[in-house]
C-alpha atoms as a PDB file:
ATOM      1  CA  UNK A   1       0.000   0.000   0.000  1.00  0.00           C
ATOM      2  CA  UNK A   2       1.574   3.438  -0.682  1.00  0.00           C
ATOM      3  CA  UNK A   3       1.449   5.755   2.256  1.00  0.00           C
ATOM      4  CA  UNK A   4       3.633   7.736   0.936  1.00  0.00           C
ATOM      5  CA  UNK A   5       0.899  10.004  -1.247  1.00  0.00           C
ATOM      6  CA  UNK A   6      -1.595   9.654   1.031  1.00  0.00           C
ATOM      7  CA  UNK A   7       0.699  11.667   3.580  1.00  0.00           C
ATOM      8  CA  UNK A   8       1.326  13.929   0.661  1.00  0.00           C
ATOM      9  CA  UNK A   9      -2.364  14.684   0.011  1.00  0.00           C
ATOM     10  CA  UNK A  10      -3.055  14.781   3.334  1.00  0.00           C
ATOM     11  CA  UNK A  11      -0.613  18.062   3.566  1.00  0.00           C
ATOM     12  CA  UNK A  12      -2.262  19.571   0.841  1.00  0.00           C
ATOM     13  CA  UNK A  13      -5.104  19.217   1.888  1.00  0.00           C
ATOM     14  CA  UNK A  14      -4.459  20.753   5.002  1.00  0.00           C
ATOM     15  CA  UNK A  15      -3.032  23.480   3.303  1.00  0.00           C
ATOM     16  CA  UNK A  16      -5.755  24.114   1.387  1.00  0.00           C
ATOM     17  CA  UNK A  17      -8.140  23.955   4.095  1.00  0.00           C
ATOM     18  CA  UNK A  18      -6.212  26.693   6.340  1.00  0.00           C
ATOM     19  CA  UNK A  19      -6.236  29.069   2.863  1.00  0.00           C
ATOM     20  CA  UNK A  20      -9.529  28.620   2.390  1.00  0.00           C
ATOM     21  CA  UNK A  21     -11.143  29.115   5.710  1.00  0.00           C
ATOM     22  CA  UNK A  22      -8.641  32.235   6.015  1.00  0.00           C
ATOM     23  CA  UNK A  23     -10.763  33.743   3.018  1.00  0.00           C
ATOM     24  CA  UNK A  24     -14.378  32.713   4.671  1.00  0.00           C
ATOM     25  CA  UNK A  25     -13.239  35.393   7.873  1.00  0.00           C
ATOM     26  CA  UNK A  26     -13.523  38.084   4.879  1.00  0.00           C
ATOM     27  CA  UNK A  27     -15.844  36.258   2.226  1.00  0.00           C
ATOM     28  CA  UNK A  28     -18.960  38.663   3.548  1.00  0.00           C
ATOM     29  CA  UNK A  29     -16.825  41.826   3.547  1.00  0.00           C
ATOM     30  CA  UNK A  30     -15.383  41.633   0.051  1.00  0.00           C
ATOM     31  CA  UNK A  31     -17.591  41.412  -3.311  1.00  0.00           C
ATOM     32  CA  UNK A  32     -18.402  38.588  -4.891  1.00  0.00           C
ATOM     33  CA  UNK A  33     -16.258  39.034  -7.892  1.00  0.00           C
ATOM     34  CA  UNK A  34     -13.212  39.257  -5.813  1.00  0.00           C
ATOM     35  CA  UNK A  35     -14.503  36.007  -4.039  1.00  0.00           C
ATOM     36  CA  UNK A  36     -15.034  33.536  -7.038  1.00  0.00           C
ATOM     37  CA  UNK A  37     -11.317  34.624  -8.448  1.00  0.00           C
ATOM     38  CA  UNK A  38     -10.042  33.728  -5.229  1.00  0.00           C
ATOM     39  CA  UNK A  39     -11.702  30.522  -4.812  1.00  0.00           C
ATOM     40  CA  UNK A  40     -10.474  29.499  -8.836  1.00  0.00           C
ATOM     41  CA  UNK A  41      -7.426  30.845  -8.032  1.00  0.00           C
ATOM     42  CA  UNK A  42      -7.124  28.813  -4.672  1.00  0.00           C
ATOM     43  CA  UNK A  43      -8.185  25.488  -6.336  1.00  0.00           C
ATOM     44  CA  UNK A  44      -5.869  25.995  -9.680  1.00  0.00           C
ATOM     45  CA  UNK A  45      -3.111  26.094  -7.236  1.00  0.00           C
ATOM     46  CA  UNK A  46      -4.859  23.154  -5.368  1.00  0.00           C
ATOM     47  CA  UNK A  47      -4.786  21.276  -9.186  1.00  0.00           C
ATOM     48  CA  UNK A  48      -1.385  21.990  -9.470  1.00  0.00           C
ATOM     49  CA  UNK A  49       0.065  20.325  -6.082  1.00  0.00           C
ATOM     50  CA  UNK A  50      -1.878  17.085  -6.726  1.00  0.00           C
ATOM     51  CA  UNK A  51       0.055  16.851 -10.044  1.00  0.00           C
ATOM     52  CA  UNK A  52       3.204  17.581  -8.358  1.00  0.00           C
ATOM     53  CA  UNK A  53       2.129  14.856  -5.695  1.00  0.00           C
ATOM     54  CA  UNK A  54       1.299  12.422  -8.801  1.00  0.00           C
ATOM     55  CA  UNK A  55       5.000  13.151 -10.069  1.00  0.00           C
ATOM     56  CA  UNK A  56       6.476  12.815  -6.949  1.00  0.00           C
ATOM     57  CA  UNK A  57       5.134   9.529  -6.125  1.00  0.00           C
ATOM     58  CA  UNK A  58       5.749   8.251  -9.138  1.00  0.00           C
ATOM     59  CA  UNK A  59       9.117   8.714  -8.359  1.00  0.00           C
ATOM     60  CA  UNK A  60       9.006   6.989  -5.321  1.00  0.00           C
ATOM     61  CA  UNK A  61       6.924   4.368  -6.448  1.00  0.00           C
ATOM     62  CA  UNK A  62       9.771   3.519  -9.047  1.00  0.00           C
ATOM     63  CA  UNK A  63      12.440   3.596  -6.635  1.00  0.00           C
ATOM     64  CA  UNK A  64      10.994   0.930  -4.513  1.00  0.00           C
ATOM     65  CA  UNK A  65      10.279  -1.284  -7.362  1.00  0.00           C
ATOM     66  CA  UNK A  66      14.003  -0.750  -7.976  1.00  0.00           C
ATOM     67  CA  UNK A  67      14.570  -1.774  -4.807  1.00  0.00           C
ATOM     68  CA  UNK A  68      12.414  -4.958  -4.796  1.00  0.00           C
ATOM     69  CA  UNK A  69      14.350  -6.517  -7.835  1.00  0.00           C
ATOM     70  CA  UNK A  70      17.869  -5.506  -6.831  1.00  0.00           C
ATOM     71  CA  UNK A  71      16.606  -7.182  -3.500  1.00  0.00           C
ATOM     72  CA  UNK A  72      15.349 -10.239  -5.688  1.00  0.00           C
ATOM     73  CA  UNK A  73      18.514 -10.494  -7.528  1.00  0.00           C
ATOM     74  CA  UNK A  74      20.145 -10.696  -4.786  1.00  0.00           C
ATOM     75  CA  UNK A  75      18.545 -13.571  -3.143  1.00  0.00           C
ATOM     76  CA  UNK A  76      18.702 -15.469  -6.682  1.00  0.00           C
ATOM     77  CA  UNK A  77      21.312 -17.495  -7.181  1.00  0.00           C
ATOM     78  CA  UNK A  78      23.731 -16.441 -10.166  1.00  0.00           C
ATOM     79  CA  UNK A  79      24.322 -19.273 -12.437  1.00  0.00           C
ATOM     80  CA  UNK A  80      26.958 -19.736 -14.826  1.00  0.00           C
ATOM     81  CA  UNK A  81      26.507 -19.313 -18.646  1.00  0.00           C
ATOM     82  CA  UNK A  82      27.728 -22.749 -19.063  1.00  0.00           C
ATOM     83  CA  UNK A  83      25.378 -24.129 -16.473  1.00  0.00           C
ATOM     84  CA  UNK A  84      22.010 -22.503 -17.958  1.00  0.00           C
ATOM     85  CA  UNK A  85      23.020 -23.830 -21.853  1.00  0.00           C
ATOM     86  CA  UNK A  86      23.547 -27.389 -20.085  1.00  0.00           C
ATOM     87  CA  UNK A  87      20.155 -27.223 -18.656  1.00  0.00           C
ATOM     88  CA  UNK A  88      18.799 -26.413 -21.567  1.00  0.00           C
ATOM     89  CA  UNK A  89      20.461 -29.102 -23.720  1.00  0.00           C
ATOM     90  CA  UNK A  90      19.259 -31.362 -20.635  1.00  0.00           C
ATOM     91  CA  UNK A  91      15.709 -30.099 -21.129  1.00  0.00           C
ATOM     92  CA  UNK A  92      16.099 -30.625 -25.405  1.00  0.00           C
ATOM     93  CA  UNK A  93      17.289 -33.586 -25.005  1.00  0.00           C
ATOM     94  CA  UNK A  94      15.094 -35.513 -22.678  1.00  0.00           C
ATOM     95  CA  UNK A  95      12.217 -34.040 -24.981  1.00  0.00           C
ATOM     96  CA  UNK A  96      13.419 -36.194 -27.642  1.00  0.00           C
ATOM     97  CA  UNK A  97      13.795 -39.150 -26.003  1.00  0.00           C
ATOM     98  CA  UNK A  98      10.202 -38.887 -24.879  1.00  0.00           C
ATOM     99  CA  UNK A  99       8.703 -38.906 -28.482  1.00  0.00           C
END
């Protein structure tokens, strides 16, 4: 599971909130005009921190998967060149004898 973005949303989120509920204090006291381009501009900038979140944990997400198969690899045993073109000789061979 990737906790990673949900920390990151969670953040923005947050930050959002506090922005927004600064402009409710004044939302009666200002026009209404004012008030909408704040709000679009607020949630354009909102837009544009989830796609830097998206980036960002795609990042991440690739470096773990990185991780996993050097991790793999590294619990797999290495075999020789020799010793994977006799197994598959070995494998060839007892095919034909089969048929």
């Amino acid at each position: 599971m990737n906790y990673n973005k949900n920390k990151l949303i969670n953040i923005t989120l947050d930050k959002y909130y506090e922005t927004f509920s600064h402009t409710l204090d004044t939302y009666d006291f200002v026009p209404e005009k004012y008030n909408t381009k704040v709000c679009k501009y607020i949630f354009k900038n909102m837009k544009k921190s989830f796609k830097k979140i998206d980036k960002e944990d795609r990042i991440y997400q690739r470096m773990l998967k990185r991780k996993e198969k050097e991790k793999q690899k590294a619990l797999k045993p290495k075999q020789s060149f020799f010793q994977r073109l006799f197994k598959r000789n070995n494998q060839t061979n007892s095919n034909l004898k089969e048929d």
